[in-house]
PDB file of N, CA and C in Angstrom:
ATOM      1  N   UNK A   1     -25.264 -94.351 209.875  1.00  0.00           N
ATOM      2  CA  UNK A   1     -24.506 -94.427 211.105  1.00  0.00           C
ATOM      3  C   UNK A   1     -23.034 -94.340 210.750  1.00  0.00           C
ATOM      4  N   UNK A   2     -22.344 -93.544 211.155  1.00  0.00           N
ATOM      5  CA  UNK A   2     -20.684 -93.609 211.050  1.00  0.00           C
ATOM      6  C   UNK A   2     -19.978 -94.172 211.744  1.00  0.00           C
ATOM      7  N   UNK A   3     -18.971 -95.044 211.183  1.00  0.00           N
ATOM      8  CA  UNK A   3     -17.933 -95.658 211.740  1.00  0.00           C
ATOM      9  C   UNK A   3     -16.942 -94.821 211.794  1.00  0.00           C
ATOM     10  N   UNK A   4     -16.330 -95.363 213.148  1.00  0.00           N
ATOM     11  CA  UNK A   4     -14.781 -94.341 212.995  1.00  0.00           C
ATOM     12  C   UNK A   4     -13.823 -94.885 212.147  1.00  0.00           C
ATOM     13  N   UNK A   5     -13.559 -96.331 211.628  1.00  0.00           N
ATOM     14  CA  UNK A   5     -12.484 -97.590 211.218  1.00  0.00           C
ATOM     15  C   UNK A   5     -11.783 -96.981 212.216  1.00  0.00           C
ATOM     16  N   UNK A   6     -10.700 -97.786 211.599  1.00  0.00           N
ATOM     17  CA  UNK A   6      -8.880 -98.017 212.448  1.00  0.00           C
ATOM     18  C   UNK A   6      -8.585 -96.320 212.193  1.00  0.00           C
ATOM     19  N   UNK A   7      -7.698 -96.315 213.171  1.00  0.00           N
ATOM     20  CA  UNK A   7      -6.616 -94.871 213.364  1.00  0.00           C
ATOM     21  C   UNK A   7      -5.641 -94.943 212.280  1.00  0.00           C
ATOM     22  N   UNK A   8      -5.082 -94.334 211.833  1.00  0.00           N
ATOM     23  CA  UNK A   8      -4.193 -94.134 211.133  1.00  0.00           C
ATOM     24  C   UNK A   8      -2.625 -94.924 211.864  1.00  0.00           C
ATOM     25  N   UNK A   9      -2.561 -95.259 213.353  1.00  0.00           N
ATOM     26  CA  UNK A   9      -1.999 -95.522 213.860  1.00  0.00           C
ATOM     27  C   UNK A   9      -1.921 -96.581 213.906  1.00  0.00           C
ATOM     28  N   UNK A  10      -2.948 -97.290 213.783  1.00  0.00           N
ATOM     29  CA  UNK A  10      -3.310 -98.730 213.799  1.00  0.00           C
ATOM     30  C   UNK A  10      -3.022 -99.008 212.614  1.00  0.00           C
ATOM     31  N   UNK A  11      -2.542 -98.932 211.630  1.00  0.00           N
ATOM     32  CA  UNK A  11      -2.285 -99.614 210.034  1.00  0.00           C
ATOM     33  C   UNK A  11      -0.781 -99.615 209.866  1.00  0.00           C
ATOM     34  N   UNK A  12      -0.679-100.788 210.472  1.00  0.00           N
ATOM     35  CA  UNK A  12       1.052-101.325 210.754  1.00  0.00           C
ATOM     36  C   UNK A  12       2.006-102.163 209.703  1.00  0.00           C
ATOM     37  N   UNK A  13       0.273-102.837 209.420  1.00  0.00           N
ATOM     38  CA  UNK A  13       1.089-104.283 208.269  1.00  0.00           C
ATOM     39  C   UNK A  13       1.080-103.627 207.501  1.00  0.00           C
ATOM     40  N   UNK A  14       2.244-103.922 206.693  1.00  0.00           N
ATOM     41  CA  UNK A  14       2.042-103.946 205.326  1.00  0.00           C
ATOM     42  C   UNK A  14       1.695-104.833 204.258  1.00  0.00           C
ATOM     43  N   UNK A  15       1.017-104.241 203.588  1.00  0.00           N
ATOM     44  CA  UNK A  15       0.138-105.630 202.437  1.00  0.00           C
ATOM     45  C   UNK A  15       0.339-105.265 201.310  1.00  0.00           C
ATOM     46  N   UNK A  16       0.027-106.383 200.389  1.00  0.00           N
ATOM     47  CA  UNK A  16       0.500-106.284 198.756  1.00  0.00           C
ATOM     48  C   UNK A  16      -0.501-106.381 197.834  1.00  0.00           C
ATOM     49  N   UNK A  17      -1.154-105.598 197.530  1.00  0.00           N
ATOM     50  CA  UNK A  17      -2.535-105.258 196.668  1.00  0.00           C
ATOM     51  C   UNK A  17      -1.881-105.845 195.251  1.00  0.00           C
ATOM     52  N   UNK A  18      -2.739-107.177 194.561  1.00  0.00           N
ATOM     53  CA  UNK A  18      -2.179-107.859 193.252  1.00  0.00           C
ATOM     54  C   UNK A  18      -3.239-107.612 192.427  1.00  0.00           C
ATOM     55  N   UNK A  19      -2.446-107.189 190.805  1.00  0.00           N
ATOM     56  CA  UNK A  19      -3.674-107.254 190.018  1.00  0.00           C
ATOM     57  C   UNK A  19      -2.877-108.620 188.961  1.00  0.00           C
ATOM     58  N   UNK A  20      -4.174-109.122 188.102  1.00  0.00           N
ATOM     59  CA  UNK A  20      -4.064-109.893 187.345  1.00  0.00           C
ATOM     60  C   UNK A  20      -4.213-109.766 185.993  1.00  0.00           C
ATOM     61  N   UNK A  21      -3.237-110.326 185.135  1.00  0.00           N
ATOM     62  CA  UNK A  21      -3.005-110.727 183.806  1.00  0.00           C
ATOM     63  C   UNK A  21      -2.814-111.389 183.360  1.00  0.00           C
ATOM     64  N   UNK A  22      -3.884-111.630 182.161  1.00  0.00           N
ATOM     65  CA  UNK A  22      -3.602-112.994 181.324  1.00  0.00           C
ATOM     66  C   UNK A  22      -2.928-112.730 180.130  1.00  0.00           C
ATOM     67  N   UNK A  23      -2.025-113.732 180.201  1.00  0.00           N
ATOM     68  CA  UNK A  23      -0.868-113.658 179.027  1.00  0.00           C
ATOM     69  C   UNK A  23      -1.225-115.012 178.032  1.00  0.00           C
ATOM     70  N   UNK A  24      -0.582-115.195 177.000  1.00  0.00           N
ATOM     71  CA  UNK A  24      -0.502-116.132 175.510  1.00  0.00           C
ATOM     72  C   UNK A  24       1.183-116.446 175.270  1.00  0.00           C
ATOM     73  N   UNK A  25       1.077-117.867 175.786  1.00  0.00           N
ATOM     74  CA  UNK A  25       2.334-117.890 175.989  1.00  0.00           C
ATOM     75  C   UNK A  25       2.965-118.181 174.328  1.00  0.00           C
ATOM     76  N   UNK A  26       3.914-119.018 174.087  1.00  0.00           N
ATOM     77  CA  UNK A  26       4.423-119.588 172.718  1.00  0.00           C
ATOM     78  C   UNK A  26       3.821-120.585 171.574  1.00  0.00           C
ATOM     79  N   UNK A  27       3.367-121.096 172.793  1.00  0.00           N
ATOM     80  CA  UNK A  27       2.521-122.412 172.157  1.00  0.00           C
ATOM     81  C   UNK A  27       0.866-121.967 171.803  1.00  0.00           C
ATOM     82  N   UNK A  28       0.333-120.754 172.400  1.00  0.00           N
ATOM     83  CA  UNK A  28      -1.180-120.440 172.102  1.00  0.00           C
ATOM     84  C   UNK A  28      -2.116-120.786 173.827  1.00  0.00           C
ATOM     85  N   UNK A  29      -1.255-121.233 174.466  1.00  0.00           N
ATOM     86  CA  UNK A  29      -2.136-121.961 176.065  1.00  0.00           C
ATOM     87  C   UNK A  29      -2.147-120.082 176.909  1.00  0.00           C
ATOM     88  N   UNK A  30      -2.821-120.013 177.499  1.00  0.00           N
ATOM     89  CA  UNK A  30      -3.025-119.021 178.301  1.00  0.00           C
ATOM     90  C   UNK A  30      -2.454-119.650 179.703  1.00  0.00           C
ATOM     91  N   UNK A  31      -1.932-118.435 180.182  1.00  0.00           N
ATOM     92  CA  UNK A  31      -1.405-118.428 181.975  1.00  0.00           C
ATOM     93  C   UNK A  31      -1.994-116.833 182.017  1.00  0.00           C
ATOM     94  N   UNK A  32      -2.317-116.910 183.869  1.00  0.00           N
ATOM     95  CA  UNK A  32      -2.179-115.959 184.659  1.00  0.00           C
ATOM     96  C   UNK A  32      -0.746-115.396 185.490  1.00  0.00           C
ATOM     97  N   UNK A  33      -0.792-114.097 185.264  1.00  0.00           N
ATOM     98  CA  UNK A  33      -0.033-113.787 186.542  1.00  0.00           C
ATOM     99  C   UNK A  33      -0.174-112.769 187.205  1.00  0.00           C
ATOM    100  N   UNK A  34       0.349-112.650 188.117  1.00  0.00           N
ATOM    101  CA  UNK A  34       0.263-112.015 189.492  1.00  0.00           C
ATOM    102  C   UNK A  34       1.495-110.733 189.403  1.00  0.00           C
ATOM    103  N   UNK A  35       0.742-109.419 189.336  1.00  0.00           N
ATOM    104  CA  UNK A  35       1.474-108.226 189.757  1.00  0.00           C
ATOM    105  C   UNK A  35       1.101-107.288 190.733  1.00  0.00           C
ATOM    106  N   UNK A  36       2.407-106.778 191.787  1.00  0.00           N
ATOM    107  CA  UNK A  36       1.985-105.830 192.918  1.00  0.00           C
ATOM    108  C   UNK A  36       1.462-104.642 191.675  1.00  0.00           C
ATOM    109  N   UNK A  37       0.386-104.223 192.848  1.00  0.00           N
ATOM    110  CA  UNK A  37      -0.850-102.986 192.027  1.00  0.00           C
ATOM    111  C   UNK A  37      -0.210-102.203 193.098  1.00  0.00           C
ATOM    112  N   UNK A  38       0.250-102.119 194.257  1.00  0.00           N
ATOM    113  CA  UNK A  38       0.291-101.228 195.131  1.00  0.00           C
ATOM    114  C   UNK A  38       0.736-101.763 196.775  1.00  0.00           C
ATOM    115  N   UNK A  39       1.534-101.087 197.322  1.00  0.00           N
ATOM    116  CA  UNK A  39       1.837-101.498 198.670  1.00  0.00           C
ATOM    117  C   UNK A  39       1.455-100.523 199.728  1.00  0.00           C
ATOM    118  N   UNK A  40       0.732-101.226 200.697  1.00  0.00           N
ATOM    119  CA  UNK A  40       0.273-100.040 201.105  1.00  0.00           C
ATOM    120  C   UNK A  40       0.213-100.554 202.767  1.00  0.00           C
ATOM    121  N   UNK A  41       0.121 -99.701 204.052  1.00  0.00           N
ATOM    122  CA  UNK A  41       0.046-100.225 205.452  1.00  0.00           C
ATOM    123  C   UNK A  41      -1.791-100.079 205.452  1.00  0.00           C
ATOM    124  N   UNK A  42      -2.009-101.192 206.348  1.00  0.00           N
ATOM    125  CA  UNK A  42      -2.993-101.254 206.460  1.00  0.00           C
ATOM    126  C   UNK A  42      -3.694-102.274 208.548  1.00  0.00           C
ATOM    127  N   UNK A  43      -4.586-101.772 208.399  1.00  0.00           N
ATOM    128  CA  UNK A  43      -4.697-102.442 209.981  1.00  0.00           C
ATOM    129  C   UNK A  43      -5.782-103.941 209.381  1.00  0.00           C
ATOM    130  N   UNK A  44      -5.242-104.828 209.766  1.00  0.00           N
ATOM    131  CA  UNK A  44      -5.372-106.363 209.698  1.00  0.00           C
ATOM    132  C   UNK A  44      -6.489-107.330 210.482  1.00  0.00           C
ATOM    133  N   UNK A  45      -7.588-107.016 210.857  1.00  0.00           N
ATOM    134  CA  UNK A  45      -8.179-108.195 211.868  1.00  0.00           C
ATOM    135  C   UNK A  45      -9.259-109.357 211.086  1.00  0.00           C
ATOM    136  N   UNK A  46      -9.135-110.636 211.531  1.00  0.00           N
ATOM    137  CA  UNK A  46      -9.931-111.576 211.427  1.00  0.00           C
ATOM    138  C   UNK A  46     -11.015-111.445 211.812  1.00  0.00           C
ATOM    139  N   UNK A  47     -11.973-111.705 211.040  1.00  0.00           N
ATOM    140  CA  UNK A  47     -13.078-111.585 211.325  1.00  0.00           C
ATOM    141  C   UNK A  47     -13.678-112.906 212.044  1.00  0.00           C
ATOM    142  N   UNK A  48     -13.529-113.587 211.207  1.00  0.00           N
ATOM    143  CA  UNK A  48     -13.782-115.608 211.173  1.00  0.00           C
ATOM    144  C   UNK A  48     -12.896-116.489 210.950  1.00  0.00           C
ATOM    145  N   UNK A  49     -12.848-117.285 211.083  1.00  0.00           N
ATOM    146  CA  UNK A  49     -12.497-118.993 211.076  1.00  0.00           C
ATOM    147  C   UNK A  49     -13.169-120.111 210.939  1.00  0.00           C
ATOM    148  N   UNK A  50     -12.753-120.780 209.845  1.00  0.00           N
ATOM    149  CA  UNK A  50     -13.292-121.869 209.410  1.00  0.00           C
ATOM    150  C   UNK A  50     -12.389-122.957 209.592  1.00  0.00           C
ATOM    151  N   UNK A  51     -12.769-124.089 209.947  1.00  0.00           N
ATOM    152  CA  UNK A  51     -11.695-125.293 210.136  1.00  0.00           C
ATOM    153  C   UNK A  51     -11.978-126.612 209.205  1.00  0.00           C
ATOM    154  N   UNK A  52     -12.001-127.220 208.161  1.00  0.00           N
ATOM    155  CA  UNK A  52     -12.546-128.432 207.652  1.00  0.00           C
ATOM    156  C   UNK A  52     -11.179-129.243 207.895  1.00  0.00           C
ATOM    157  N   UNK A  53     -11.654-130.413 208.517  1.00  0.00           N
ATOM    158  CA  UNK A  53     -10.939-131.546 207.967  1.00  0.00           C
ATOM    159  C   UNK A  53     -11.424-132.191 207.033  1.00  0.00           C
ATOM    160  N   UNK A  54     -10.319-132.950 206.288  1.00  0.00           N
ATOM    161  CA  UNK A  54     -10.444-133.777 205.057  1.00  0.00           C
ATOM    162  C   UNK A  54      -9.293-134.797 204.965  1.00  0.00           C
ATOM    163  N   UNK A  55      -9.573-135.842 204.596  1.00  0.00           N
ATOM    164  CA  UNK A  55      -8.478-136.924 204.313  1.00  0.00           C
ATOM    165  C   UNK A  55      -7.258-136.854 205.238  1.00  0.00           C
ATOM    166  N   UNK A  56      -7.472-136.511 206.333  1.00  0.00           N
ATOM    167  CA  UNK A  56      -6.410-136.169 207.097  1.00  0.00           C
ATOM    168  C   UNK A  56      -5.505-135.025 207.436  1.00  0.00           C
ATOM    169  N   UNK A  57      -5.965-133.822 206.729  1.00  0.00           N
ATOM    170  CA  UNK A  57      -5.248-133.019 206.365  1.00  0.00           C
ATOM    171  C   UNK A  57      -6.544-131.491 207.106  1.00  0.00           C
ATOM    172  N   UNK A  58      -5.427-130.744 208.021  1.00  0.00           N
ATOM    173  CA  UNK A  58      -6.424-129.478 208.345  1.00  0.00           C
ATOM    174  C   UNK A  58      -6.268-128.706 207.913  1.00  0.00           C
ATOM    175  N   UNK A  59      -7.684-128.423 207.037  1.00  0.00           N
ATOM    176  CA  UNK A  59      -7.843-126.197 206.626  1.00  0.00           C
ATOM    177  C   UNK A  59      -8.543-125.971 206.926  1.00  0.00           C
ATOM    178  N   UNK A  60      -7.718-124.581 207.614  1.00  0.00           N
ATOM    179  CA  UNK A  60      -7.608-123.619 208.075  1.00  0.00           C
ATOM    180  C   UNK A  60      -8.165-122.012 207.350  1.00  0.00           C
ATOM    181  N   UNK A  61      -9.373-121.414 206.965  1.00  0.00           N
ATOM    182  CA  UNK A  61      -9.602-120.487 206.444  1.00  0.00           C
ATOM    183  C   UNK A  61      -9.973-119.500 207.182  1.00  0.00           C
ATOM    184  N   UNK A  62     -10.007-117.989 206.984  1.00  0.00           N
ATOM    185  CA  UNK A  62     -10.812-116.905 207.460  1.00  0.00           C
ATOM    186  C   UNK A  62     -11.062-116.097 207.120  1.00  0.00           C
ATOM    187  N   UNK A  63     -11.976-115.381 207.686  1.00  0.00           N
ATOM    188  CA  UNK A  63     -12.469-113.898 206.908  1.00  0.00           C
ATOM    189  C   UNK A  63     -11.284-112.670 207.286  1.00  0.00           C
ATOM    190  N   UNK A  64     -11.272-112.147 206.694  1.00  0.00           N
ATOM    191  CA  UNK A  64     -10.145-110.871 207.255  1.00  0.00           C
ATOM    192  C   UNK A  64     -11.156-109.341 206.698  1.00  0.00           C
ATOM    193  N   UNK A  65     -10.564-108.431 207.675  1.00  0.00           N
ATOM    194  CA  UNK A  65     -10.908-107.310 207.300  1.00  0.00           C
ATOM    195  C   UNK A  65      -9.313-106.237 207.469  1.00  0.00           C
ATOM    196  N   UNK A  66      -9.155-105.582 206.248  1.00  0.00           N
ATOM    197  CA  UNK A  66      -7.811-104.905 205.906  1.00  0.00           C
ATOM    198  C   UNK A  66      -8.850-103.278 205.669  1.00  0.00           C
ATOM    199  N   UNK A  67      -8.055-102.705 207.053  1.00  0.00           N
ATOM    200  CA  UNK A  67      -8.474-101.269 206.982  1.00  0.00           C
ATOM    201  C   UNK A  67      -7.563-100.301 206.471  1.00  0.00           C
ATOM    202  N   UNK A  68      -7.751 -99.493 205.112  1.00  0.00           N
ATOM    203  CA  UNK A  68      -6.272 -98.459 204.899  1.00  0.00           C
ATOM    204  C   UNK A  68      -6.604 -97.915 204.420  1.00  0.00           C
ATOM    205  N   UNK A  69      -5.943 -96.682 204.135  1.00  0.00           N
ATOM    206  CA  UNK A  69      -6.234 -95.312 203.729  1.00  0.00           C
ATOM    207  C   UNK A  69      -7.154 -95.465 202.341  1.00  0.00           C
ATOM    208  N   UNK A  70      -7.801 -94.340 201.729  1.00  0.00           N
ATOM    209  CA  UNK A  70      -8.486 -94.533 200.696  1.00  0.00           C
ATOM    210  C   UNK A  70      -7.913 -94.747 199.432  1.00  0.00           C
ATOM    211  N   UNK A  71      -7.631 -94.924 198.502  1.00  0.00           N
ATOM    212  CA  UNK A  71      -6.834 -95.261 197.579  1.00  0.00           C
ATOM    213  C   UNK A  71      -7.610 -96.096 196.264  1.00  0.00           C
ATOM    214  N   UNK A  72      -7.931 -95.084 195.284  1.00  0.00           N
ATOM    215  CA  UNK A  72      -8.737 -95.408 194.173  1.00  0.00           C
ATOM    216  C   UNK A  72      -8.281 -97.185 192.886  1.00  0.00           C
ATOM    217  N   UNK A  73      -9.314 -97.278 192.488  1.00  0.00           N
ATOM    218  CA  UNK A  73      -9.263 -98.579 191.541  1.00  0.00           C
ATOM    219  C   UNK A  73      -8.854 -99.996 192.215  1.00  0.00           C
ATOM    220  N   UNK A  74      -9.076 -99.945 193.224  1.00  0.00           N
ATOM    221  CA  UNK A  74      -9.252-101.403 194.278  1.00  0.00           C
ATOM    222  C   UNK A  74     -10.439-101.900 193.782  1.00  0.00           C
ATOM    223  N   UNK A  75     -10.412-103.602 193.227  1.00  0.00           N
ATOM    224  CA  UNK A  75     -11.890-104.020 193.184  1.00  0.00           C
ATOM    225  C   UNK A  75     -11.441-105.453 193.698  1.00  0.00           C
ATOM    226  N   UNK A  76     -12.988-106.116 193.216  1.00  0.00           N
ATOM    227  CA  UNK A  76     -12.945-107.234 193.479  1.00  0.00           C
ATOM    228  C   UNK A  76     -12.180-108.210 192.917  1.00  0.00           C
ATOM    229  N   UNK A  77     -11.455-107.554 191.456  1.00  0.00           N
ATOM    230  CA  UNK A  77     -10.367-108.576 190.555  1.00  0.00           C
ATOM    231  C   UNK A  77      -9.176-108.656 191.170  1.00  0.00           C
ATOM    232  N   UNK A  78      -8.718-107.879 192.286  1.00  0.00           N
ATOM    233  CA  UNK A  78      -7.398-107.986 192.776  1.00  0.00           C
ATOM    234  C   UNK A  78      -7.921-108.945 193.892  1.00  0.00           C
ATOM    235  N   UNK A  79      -6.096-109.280 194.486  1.00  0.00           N
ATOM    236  CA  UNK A  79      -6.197-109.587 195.640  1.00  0.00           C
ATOM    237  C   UNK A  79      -4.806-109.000 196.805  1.00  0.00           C
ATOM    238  N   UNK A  80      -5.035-109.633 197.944  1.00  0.00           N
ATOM    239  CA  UNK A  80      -4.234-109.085 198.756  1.00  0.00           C
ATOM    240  C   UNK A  80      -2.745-110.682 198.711  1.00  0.00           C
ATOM    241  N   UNK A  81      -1.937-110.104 198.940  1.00  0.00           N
ATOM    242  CA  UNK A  81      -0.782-110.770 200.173  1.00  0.00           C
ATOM    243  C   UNK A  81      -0.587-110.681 201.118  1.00  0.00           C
ATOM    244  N   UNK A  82      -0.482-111.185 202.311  1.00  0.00           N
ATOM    245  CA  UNK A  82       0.138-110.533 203.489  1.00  0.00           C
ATOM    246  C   UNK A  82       0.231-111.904 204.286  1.00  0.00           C
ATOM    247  N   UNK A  83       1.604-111.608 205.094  1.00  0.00           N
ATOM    248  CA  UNK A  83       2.364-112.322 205.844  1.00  0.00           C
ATOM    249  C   UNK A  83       2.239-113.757 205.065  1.00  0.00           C
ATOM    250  N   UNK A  84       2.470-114.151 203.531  1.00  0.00           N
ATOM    251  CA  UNK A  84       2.735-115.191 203.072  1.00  0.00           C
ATOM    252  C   UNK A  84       1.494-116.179 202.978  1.00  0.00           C
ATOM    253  N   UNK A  85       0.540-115.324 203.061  1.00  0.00           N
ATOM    254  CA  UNK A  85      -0.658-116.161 202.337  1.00  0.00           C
ATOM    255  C   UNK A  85      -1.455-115.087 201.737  1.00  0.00           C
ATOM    256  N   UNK A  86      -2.564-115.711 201.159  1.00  0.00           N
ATOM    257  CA  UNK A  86      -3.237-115.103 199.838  1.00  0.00           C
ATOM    258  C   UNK A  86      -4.602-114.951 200.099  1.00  0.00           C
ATOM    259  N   UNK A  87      -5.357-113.804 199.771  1.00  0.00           N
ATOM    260  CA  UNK A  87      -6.627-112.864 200.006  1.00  0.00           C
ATOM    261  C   UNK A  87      -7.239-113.034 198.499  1.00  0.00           C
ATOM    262  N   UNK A  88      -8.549-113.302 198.844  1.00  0.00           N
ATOM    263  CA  UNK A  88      -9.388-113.247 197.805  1.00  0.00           C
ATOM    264  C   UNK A  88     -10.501-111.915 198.050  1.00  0.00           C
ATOM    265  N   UNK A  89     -10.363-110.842 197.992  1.00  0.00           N
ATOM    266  CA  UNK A  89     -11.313-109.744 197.933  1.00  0.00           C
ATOM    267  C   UNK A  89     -12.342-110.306 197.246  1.00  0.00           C
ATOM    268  N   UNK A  90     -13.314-109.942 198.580  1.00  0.00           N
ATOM    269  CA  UNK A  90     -15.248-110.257 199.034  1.00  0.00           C
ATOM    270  C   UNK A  90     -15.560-108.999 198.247  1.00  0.00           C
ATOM    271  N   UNK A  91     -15.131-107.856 199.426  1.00  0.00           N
ATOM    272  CA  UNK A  91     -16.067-106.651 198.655  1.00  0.00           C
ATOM    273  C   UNK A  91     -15.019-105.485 199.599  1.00  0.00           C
ATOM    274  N   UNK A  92     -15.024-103.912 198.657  1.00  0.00           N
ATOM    275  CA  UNK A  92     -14.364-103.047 198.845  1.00  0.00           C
ATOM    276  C   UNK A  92     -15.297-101.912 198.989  1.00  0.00           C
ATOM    277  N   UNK A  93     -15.302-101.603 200.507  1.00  0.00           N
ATOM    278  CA  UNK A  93     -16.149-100.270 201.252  1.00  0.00           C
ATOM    279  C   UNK A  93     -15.300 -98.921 201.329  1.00  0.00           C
ATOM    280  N   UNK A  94     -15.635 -98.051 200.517  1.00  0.00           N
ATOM    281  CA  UNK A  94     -15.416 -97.068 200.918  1.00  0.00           C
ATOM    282  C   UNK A  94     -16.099 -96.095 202.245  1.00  0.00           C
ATOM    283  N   UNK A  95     -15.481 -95.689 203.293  1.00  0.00           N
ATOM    284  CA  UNK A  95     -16.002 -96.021 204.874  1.00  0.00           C
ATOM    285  C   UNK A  95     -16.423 -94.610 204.613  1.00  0.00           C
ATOM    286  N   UNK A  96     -17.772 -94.918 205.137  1.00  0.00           N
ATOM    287  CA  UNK A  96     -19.452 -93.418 205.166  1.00  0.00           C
ATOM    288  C   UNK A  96     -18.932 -93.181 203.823  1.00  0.00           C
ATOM    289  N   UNK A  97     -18.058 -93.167 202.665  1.00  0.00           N
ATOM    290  CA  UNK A  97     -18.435 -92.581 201.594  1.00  0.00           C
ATOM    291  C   UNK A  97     -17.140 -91.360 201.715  1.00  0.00           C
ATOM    292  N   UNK A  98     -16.791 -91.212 202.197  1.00  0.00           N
ATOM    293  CA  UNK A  98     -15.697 -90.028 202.565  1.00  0.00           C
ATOM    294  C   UNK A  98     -14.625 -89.810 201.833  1.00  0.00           C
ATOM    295  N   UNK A  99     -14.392 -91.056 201.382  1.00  0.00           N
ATOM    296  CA  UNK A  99     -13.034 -90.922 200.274  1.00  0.00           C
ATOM    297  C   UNK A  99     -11.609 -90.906 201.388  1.00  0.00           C
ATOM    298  N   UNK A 100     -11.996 -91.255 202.368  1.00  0.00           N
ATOM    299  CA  UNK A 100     -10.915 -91.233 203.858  1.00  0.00           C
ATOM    300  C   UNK A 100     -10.380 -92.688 204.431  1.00  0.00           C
ATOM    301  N   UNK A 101     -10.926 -93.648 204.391  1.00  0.00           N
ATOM    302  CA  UNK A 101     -10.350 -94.742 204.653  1.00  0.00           C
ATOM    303  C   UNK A 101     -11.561 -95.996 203.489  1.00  0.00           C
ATOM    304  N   UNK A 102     -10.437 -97.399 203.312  1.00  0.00           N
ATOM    305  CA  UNK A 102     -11.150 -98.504 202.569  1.00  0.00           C
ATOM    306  C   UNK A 102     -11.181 -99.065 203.243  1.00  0.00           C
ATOM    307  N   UNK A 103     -12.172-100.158 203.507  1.00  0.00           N
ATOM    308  CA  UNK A 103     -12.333-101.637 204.248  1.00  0.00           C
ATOM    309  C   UNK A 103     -12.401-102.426 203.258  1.00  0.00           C
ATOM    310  N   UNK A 104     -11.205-103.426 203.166  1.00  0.00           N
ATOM    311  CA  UNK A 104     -11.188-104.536 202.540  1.00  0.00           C
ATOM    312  C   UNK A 104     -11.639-105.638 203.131  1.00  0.00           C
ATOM    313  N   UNK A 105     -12.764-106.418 202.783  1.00  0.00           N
ATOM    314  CA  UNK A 105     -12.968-107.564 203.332  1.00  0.00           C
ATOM    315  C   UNK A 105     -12.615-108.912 202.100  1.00  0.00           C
ATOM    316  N   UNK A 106     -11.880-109.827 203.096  1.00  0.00           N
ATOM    317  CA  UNK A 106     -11.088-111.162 201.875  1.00  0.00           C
ATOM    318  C   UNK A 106     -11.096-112.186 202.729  1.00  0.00           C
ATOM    319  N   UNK A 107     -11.168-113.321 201.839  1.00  0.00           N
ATOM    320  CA  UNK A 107     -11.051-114.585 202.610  1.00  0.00           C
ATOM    321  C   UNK A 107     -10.076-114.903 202.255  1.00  0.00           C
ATOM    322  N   UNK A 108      -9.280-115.783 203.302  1.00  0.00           N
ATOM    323  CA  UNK A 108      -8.090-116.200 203.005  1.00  0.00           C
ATOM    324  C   UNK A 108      -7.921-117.289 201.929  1.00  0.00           C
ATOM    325  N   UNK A 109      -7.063-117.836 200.757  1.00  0.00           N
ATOM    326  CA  UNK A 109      -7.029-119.062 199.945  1.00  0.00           C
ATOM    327  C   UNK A 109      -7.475-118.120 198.794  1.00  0.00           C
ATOM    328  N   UNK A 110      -6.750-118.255 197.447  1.00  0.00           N
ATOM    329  CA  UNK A 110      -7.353-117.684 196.591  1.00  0.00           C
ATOM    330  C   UNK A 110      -7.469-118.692 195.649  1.00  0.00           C
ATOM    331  N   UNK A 111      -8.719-119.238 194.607  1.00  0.00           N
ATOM    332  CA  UNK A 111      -8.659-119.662 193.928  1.00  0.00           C
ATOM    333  C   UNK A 111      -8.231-119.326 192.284  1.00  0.00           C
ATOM    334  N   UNK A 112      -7.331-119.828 191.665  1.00  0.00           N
ATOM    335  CA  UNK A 112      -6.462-119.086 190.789  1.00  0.00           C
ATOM    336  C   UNK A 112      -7.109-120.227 189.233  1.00  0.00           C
TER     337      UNK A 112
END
């Protein structure tokens, strides 16, 4: 069955596709960090919402789906930015196979 995704018109935000590297710092301890892989517009909708309270304190999570042009070596090791919070890429659809648009699906909160 074919989907149409988003229009080309519809991919307004812009988002910050991150890849990761582990570095060896001075002392021998390992850190991660965080580099833009790519900036790219993309159309933005929530899928879900999750709400837990805990100790007083509300989170707030959701599913997102980031529709944008096709654009090779996107996986599941990156993640997204956008509007100042952080995407953990679920899984990366290339839409019917076409090589014409990606569906990124990510939950918001990344565990690092």
């Amino acid at each position: 069955m074919a989907s149409s995704g988003a229009s080309v018109g519809s991919m307004t935000k812009s988002i910050v596709i991150q890849s990761v590297a582990n570095t060896t710092d001075a002392g021998g301890g390992r850190s991660v960090a965080w580099s833009t892989y790519k900036t790219v517009y993309a159309n933005v909708e929530q899928l879900s919402a999750n709400t837990k309270y805990g100790q007083g304190v509300i989170d707030e999570k959701g599913l997102y789906a980031f529709t944008m042009r096709y654009t090779t070596g996107i996986t599941t090791q990156h993640r997204i930015s956008y509007n100042s919070k952080l995407f953990s890429i679920t899984s990366v659809i290339n839409l019917d196979e076409r090589n014409k648009y990606l569906v990124i699906k990510a939950s918001e909160g990344v565990a690092v």
